[in-house]
N, C-alpha and C. Protein backbone atom coordinates (compact mmCIF):
# COMPACT_ATOMS: atom_id res chain seq x y z
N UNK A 1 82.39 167.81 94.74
CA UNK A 1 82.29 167.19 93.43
C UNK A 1 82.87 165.79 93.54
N UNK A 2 81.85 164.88 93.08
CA UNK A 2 82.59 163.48 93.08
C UNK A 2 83.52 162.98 92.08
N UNK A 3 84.01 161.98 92.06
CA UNK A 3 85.12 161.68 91.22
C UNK A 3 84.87 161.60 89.36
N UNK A 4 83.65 161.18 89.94
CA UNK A 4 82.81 160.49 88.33
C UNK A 4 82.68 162.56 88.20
N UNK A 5 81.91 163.12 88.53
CA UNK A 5 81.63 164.47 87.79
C UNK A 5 82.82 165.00 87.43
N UNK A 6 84.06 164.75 88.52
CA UNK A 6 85.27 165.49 88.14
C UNK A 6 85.31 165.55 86.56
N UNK A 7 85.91 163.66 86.55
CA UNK A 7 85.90 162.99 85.24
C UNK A 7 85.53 163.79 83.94
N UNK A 8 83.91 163.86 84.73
CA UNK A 8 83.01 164.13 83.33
C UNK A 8 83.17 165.47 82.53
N UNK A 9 83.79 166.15 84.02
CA UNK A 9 83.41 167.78 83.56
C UNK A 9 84.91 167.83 82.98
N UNK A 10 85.81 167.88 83.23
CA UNK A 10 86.99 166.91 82.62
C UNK A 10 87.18 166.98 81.16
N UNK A 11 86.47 166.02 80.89
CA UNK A 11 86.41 165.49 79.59
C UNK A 11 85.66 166.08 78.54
N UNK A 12 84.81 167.19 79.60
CA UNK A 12 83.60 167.72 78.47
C UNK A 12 84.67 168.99 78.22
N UNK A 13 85.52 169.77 78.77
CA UNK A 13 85.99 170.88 78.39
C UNK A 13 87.33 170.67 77.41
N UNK A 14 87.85 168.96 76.98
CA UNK A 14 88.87 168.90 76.37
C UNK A 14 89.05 169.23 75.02
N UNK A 15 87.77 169.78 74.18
CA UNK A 15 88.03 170.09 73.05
C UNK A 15 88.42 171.62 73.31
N UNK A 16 87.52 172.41 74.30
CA UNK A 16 87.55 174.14 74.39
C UNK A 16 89.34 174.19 74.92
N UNK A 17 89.59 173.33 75.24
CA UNK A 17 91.08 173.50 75.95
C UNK A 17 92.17 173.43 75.10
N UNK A 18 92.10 172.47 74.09
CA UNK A 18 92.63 172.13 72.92
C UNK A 18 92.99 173.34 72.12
N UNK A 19 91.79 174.12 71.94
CA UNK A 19 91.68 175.05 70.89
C UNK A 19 92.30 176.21 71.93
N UNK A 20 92.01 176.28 72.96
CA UNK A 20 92.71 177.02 74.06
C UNK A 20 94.31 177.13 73.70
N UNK A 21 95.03 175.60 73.93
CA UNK A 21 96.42 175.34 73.63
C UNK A 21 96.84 175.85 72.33
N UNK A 22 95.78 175.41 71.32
CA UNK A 22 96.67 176.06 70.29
C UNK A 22 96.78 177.01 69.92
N UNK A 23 95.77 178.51 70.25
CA UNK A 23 96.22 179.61 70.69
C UNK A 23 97.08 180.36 71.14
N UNK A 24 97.80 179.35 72.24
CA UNK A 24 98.87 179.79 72.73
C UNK A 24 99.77 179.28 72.09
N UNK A 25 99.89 178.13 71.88
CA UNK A 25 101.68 177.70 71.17
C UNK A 25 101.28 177.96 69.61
N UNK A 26 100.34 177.99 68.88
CA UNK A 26 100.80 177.83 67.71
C UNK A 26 101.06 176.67 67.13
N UNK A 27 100.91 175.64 67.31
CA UNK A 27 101.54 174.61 67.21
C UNK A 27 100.90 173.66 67.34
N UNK A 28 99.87 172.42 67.14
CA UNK A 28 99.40 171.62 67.22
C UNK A 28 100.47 170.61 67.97
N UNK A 29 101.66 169.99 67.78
CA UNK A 29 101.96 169.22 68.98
C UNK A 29 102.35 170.15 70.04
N UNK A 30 102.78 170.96 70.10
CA UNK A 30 102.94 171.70 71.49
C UNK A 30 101.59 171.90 72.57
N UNK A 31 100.64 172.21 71.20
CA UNK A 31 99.14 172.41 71.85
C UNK A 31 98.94 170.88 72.57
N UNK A 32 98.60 170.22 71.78
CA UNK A 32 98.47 168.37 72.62
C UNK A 32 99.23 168.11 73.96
N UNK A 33 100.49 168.27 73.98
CA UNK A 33 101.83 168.32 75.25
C UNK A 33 101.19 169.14 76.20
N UNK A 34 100.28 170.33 75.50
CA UNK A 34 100.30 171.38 77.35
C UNK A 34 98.54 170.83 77.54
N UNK A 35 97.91 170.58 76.68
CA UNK A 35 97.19 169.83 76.96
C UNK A 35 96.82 168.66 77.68
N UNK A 36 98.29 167.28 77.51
CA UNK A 36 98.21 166.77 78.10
C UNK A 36 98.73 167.07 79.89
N UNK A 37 99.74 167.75 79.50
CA UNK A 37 100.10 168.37 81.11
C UNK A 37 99.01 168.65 81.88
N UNK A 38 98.33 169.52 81.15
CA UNK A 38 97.33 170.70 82.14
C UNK A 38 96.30 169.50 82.85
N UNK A 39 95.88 168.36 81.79
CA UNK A 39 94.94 167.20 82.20
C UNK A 39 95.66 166.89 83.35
N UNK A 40 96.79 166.13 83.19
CA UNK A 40 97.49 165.57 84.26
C UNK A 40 98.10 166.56 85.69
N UNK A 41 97.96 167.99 85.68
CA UNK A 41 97.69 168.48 86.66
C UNK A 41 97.08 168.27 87.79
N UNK A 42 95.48 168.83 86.44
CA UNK A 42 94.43 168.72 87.06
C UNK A 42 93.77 167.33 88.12
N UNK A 43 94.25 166.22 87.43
CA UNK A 43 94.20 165.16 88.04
C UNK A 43 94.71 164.81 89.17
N UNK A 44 96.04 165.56 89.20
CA UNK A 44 97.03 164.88 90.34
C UNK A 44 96.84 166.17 91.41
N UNK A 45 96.34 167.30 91.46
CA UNK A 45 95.61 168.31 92.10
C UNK A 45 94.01 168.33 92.35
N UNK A 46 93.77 167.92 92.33
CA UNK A 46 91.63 167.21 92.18
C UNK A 46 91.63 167.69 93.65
N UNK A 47 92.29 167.58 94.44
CA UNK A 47 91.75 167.96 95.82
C UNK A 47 91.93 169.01 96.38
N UNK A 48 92.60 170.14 95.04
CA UNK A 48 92.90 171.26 95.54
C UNK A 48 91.74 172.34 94.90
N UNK A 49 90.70 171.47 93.94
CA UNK A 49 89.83 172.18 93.50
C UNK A 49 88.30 172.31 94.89
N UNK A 50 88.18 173.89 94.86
CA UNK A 50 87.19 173.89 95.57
C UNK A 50 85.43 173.66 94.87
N UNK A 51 85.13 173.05 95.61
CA UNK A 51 83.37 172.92 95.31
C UNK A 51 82.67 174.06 95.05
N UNK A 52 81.69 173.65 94.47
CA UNK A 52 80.87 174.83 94.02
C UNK A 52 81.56 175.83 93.44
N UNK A 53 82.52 176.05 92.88
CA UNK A 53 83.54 177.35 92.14
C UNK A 53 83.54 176.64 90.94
N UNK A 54 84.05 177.60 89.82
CA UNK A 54 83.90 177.63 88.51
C UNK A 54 84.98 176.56 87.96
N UNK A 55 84.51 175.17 87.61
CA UNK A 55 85.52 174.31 87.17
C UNK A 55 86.23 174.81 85.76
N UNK A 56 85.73 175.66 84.71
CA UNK A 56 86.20 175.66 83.26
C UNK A 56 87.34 176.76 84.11
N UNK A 57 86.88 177.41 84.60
CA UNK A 57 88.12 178.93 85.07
C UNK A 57 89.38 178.43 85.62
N UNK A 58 88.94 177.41 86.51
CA UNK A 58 90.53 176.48 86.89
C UNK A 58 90.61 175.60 86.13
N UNK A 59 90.45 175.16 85.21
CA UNK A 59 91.53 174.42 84.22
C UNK A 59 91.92 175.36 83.14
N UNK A 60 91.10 176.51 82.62
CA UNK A 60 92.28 177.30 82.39
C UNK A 60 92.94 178.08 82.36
N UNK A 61 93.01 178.64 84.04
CA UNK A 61 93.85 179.10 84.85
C UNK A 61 95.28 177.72 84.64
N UNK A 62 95.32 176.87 85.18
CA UNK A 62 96.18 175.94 85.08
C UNK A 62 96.81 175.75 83.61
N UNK A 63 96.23 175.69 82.62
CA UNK A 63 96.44 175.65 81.11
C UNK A 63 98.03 177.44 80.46
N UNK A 64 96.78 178.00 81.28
CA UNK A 64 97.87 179.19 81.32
C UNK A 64 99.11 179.29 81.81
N UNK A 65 98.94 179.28 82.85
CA UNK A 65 100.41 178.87 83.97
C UNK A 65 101.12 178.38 83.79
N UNK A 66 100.82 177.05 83.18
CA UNK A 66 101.63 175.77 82.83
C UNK A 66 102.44 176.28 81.34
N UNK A 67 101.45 177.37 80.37
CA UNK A 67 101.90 177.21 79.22
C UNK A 67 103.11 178.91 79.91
N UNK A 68 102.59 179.54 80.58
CA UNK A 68 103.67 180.72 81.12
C UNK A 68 105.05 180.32 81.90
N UNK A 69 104.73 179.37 82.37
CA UNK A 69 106.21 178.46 82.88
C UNK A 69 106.78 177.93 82.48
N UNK A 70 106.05 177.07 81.41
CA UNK A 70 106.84 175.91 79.90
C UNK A 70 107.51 177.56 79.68
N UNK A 71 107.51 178.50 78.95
CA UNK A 71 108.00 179.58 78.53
C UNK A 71 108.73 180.13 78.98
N UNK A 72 108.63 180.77 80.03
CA UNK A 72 110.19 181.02 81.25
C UNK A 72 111.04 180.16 80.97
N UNK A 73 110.44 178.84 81.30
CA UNK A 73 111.72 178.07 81.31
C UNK A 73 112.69 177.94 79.73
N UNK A 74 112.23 177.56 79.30
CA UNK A 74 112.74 177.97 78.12
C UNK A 74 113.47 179.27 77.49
N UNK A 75 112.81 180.23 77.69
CA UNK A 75 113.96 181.26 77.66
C UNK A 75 115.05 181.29 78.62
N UNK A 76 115.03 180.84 79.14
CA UNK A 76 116.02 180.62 80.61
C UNK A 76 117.23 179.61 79.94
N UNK A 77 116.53 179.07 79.78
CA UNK A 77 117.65 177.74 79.06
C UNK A 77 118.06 178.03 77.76
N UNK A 78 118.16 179.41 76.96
CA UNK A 78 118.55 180.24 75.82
C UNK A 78 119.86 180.29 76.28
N UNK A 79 120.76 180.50 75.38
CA UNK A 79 122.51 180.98 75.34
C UNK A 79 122.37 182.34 75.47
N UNK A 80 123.35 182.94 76.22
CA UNK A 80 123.36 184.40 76.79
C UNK A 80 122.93 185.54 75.89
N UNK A 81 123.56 184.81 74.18
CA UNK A 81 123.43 186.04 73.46
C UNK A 81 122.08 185.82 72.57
N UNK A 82 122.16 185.25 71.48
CA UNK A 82 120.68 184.70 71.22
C UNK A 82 120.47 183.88 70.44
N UNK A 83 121.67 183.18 70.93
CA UNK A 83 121.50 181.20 70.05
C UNK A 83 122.49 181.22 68.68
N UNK A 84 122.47 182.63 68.46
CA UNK A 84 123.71 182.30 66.70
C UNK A 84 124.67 181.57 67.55
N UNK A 85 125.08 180.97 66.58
CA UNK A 85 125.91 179.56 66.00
C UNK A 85 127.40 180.30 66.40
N UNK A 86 127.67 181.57 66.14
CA UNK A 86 128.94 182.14 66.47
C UNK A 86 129.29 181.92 67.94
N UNK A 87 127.91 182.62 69.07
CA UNK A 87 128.45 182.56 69.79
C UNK A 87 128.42 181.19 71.09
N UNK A 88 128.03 180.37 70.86
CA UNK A 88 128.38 178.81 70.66
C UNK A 88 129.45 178.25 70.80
N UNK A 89 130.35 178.65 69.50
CA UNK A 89 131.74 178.12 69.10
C UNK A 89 132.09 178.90 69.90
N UNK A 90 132.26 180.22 70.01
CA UNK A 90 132.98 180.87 70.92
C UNK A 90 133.65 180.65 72.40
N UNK A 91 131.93 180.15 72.73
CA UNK A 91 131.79 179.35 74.13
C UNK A 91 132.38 177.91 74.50
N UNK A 92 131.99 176.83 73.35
CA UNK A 92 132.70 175.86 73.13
C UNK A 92 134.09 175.85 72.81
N UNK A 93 134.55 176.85 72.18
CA UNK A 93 136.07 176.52 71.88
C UNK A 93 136.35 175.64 70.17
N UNK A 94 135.29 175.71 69.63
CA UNK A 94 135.43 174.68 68.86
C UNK A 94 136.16 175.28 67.46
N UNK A 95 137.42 173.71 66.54
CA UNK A 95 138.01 174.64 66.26
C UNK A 95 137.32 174.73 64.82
N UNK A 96 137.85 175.36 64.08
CA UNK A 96 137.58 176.00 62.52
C UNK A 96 137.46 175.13 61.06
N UNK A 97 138.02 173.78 61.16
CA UNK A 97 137.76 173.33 60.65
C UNK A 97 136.75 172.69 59.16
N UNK A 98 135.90 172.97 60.23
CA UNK A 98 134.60 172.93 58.95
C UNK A 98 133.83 174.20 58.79
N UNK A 99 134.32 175.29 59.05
CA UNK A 99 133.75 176.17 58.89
C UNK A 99 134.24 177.50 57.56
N UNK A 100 133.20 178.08 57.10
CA UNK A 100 133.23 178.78 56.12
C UNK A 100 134.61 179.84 56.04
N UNK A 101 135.49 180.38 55.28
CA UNK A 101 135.90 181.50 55.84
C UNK A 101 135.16 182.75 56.76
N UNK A 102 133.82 183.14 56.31
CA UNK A 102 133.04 184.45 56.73
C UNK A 102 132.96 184.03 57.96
N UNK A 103 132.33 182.47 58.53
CA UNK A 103 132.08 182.37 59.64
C UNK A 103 133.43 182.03 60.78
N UNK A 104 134.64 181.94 60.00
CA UNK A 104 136.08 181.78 61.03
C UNK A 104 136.04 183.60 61.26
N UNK A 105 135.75 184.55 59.99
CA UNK A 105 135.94 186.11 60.30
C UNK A 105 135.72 186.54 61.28
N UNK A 106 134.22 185.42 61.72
CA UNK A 106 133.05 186.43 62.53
C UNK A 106 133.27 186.26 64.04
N UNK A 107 134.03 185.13 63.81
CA UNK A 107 134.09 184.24 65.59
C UNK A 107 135.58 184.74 65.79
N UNK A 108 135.94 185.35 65.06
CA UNK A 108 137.65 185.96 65.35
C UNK A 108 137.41 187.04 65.64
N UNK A 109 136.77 188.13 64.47
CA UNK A 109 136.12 189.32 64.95
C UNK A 109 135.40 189.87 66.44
N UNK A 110 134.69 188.32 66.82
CA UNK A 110 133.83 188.33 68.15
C UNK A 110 134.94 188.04 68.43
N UNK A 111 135.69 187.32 69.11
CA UNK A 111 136.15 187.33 69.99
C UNK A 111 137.45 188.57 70.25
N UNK A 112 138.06 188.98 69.50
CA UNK A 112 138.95 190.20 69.32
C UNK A 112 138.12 191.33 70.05
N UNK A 113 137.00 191.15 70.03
CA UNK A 113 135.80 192.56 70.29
C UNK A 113 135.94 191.98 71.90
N UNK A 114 135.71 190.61 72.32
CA UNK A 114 135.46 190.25 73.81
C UNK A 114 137.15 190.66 74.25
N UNK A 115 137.97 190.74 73.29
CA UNK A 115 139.64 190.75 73.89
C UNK A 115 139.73 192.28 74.35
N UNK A 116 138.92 193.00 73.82
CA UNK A 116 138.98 194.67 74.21
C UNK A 116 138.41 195.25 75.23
N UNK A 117 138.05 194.36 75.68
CA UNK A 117 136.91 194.59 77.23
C UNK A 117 137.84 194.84 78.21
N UNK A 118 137.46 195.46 79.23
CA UNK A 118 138.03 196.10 80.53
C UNK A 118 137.81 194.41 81.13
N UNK A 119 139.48 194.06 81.79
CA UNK A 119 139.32 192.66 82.48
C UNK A 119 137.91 192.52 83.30
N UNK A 120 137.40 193.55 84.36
CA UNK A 120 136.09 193.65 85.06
C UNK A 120 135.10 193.12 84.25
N UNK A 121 135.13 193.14 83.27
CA UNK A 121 134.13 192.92 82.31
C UNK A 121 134.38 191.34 81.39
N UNK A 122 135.46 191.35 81.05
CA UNK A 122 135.83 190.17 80.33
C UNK A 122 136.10 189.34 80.79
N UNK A 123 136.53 188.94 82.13
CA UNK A 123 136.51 187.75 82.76
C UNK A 123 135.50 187.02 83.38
N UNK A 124 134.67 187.89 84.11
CA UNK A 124 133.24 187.16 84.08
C UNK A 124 132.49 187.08 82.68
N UNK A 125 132.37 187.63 81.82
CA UNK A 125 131.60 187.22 80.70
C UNK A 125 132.27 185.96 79.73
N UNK A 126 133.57 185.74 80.17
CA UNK A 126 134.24 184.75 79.58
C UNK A 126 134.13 183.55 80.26
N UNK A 127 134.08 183.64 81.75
CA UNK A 127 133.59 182.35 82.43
C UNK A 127 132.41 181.70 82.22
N UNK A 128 131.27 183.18 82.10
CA UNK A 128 130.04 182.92 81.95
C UNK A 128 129.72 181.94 80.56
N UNK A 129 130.36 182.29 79.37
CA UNK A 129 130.37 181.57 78.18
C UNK A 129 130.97 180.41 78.70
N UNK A 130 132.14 180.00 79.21
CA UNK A 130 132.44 178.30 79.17
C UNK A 130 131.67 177.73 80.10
N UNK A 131 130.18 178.23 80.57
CA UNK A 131 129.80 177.30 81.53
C UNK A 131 129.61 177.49 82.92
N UNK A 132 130.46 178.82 83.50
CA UNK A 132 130.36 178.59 85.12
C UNK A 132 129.21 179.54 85.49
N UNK A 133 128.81 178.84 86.55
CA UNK A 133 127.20 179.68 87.26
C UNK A 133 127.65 180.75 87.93
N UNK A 134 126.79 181.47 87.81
CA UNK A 134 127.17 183.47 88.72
C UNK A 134 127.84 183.03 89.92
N UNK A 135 126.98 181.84 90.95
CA UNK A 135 127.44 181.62 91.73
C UNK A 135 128.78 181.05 92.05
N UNK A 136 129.59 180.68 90.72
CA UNK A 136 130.70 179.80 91.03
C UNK A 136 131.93 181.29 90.65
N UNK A 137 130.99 182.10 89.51
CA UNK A 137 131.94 183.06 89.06
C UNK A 137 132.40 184.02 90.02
N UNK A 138 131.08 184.31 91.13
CA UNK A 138 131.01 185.56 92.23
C UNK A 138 132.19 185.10 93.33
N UNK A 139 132.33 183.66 93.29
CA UNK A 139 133.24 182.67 94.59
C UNK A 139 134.66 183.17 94.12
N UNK A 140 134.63 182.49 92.65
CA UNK A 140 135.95 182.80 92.19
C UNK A 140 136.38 184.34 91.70
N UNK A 141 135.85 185.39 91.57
CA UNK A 141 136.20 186.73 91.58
C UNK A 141 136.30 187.67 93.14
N UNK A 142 136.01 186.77 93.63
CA UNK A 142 135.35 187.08 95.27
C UNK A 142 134.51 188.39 95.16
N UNK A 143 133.48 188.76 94.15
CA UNK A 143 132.16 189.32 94.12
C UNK A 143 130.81 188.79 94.10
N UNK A 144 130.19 190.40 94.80
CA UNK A 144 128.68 189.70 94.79
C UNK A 144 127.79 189.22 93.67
N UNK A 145 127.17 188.18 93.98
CA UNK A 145 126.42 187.77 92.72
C UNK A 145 126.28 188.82 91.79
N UNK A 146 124.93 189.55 92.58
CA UNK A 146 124.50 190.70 92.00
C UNK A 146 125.61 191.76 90.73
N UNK A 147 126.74 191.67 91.38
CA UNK A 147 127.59 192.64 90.47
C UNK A 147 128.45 191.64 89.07
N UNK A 148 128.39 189.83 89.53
CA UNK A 148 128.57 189.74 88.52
C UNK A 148 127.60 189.47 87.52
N UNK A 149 126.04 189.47 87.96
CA UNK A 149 125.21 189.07 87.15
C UNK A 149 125.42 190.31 86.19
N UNK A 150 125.50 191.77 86.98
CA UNK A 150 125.51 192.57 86.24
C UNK A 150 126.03 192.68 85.14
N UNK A 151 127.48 192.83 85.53
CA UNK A 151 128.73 192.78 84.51
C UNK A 151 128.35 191.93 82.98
N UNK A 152 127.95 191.22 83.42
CA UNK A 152 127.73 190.02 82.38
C UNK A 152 126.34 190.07 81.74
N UNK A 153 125.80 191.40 82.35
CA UNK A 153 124.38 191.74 81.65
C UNK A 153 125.00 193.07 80.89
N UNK A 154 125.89 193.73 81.45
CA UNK A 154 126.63 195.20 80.08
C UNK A 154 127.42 194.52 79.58
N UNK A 155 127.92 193.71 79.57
CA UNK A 155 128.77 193.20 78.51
C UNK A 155 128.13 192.78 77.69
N UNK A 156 127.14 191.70 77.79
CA UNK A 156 125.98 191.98 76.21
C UNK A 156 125.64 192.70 75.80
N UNK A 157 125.39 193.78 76.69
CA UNK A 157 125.31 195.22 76.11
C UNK A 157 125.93 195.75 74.99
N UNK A 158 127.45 196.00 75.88
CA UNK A 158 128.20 196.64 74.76
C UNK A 158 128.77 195.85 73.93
N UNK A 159 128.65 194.21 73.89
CA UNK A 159 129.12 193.62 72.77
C UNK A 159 128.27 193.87 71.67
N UNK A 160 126.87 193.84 71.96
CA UNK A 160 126.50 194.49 71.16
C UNK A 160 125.93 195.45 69.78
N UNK A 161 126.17 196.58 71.09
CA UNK A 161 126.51 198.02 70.36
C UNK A 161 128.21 197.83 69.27
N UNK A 162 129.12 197.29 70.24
CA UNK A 162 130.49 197.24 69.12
C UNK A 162 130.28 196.39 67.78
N UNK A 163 129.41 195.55 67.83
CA UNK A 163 129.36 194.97 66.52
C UNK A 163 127.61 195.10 65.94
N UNK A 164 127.11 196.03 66.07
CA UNK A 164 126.01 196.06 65.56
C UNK A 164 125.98 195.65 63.72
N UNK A 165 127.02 196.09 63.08
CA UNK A 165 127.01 195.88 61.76
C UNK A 165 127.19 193.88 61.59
């Protein structure tokens, strides 16, 4: 395929792709963003497309991927527990100031609940909140990753279950 057909064929599938994107995000600028990505993929990969094979299927094969990885990543880059504002401050340290009475209750309450933990448990999940990577936590506990990823995966657990109300 020459450069000009690339182009063309390109350009002829950018509306079906569009409507593609916004399928997936929901979202009209999100849709445009993976839109523009997936274009600029495709472009900067052109020589990884084979001839004679189905051009609409690889761009959105690529459209997908791109929008399944934008997504990983993003949950990845979520706060351990699930973004409330409590456990934040918790992590930050930040002090009380401007905050409601209910919400000084709740971050006292949480943390009194993290104070009841078996040390095995509360010291990696406490490092893990100010910031340090498994890998820095496993160095400094002298355990294996694996057991502190764990730890710090039942301790969300049972934090929890202890404060479900």
């Amino acid at each position: 395929m020459t450069t000009l057909q690339f182009n063309n064929s390109l350009l002829s599938l950018q509306d079906r792709l569009r409507f593609f994107a916004l399928s997936l995000t929901s979202n009209a600028e999100d849709a445009s963003d993976l839109l523009q990505e997936t274009t600029l993929k495709a472009l900067t990969y052109r020589s990884q497309f084979v001839n004679n094979s189905n051009f609409k299927a690889w761009m959105f094969t690529i459209m997908k991927n791109t929008f399944i990885n934008n997504y990983r990543r993003n949950q990845k880059s979520r706060n351990t527990f699930d973004g409330s504002e409590d456990a934040l401050r918790v992590a930050n340290k930040q002090n009380y100031d401007s905050e409601t009475p209910e919400e000084i209750h709740r971050v006292q309450e949480l943390e009194m609940t993290i104070e009841r933990l078996d040390d095995d448990f509360k010291v990696p999940f406490k490092m893990h909140t100010q910031g340090f990577k498994y890998k820095e936590i496993a160095e400094t506990l002298d355990l294996p990753i694996g057991t502190v990823k764990s730890r710090i995966f039942f301790t969300r657990k049972k934090l929890q279950q202890m404060l479900q109300d």
